[in-house]
C-alpha atoms as a PDB file:
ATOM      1  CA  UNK A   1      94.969 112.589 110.520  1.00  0.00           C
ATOM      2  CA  UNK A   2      91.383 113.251 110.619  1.00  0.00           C
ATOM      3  CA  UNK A   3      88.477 112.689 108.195  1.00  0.00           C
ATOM      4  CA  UNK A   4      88.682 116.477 106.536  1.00  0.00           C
ATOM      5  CA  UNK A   5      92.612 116.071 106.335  1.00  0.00           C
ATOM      6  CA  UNK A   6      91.772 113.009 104.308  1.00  0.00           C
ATOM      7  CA  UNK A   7      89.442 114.620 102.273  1.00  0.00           C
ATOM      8  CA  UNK A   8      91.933 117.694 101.128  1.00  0.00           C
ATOM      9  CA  UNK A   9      94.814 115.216 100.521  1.00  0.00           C
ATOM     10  CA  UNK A  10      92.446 113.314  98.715  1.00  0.00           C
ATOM     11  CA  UNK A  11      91.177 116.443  96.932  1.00  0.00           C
ATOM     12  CA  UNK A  12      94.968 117.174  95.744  1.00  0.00           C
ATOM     13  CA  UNK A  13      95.601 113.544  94.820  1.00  0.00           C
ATOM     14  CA  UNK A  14      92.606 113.782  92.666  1.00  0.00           C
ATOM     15  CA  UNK A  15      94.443 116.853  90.911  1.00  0.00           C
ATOM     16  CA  UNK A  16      97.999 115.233  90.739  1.00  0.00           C
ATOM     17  CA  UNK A  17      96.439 111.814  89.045  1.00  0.00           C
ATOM     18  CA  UNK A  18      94.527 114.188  86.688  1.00  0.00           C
ATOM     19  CA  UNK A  19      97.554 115.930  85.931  1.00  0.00           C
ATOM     20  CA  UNK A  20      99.495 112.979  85.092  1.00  0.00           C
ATOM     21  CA  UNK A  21      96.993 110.913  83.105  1.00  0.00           C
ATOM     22  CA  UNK A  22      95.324 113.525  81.042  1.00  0.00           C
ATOM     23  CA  UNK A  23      92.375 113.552  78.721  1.00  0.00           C
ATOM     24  CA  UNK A  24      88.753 113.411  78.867  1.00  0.00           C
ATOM     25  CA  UNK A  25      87.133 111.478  82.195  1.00  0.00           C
ATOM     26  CA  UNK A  26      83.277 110.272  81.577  1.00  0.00           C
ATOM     27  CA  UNK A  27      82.522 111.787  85.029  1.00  0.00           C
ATOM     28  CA  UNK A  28      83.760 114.921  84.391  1.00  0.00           C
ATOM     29  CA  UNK A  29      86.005 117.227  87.232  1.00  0.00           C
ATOM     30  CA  UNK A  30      83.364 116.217  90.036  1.00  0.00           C
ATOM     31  CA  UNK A  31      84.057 112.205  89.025  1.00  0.00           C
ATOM     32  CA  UNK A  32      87.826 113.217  89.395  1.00  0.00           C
ATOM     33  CA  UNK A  33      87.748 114.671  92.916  1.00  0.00           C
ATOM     34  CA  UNK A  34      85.607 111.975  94.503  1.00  0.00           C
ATOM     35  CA  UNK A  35      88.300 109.524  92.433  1.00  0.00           C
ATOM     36  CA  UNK A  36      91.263 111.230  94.135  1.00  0.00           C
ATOM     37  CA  UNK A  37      89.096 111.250  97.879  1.00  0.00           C
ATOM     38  CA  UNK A  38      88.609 107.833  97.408  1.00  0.00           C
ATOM     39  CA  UNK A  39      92.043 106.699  95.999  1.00  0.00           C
ATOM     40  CA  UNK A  40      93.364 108.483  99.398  1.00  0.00           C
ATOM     41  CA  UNK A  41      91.623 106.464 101.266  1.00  0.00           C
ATOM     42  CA  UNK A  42      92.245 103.323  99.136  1.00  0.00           C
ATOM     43  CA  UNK A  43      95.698 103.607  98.955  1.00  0.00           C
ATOM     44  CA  UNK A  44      95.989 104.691 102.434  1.00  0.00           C
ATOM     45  CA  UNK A  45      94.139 101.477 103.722  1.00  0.00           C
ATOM     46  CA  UNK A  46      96.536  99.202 100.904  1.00  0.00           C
ATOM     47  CA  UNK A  47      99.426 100.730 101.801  1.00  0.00           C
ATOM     48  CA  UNK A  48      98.560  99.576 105.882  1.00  0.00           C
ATOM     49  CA  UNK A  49      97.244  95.892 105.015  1.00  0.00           C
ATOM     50  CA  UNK A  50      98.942  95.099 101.898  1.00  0.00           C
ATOM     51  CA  UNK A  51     102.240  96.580 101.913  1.00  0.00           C
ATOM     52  CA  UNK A  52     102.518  96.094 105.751  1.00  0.00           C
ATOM     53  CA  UNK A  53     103.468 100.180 105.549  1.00  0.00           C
ATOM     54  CA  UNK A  54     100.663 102.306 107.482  1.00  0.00           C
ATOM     55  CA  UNK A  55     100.401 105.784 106.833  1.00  0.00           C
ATOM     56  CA  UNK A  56     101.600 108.303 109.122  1.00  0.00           C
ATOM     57  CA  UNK A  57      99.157 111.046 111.026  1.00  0.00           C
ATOM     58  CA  UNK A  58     101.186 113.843 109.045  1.00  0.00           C
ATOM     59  CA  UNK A  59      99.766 115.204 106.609  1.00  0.00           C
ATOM     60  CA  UNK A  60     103.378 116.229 104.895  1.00  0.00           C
ATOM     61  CA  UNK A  61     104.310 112.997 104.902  1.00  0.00           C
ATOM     62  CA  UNK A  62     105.689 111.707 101.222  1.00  0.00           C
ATOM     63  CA  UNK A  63     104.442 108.109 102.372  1.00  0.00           C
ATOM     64  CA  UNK A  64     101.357 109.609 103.145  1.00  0.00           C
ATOM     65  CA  UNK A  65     101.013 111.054  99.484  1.00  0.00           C
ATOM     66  CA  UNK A  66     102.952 108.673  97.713  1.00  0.00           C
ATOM     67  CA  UNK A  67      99.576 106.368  98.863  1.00  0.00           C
ATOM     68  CA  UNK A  68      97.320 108.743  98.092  1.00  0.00           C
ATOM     69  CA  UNK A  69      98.058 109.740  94.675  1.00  0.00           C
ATOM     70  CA  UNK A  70      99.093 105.645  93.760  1.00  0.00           C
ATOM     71  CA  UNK A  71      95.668 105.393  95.279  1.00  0.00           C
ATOM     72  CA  UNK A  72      94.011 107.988  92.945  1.00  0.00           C
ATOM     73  CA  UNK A  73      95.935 106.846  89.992  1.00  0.00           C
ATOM     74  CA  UNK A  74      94.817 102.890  90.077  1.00  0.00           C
ATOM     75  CA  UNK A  75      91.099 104.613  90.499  1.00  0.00           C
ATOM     76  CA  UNK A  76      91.144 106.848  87.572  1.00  0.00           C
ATOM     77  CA  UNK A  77      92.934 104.220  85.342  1.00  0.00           C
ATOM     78  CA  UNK A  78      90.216 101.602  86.488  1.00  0.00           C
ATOM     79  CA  UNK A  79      87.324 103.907  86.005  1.00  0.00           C
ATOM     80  CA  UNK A  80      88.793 104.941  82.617  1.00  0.00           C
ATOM     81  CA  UNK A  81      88.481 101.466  81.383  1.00  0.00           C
ATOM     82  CA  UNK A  82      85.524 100.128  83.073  1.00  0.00           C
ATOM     83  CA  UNK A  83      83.386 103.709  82.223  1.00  0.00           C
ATOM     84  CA  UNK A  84      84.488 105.370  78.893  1.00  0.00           C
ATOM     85  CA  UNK A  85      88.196 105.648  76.820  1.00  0.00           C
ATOM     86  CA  UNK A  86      89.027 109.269  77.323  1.00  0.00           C
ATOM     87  CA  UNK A  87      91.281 108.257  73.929  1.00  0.00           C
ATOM     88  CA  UNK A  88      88.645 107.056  71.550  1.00  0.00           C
ATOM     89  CA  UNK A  89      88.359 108.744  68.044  1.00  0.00           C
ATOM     90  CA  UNK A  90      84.474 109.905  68.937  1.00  0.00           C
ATOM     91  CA  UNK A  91      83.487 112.434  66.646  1.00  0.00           C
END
């Protein structure tokens, strides 16, 4: 897969860790995307070294975005607690 591939499974990642860990994010929609680009590439590159598991070159691959969006997820719950409780009573 090449760098744009990345970037749009990335982008849907992003969407599918925002849909299932709702609320408020301090960086907004923009600080989501780049959280699910990143976590592609995160949990692509775990998935290889860690898990001894590389990720295919197909982009329909469920291993391929079973990384991704594990790799958006652990982003988006660490920036949630190290930038702002979406959950806080604020008012």
């Amino acid at each position: 897969m090449g760098i744009l591939s990345w970037v749009i499974l990335g982008l849907l990642a992003g969407a599918v860790a925002k849909i299932l860990l709702p609320g408020r994010d301090p960086g907004g929609l923009i600080g989501t995307i780049l959280i699910g680009v990143a976590g592609a590439f995160v949990g692509g590159w775990l998935s290889a070294k860690i898990l001894d598991k590389p990720v295919q070159h197909h982009f329909f691959d469920a291993a391929t975005w079973g990384a991704a969006i594990g790799g958006a997820l652990v982003l988006l719950i660490l920036y949630r607690i190290f930038f702002g409780d979406s959950r806080d009573a604020r008012r």
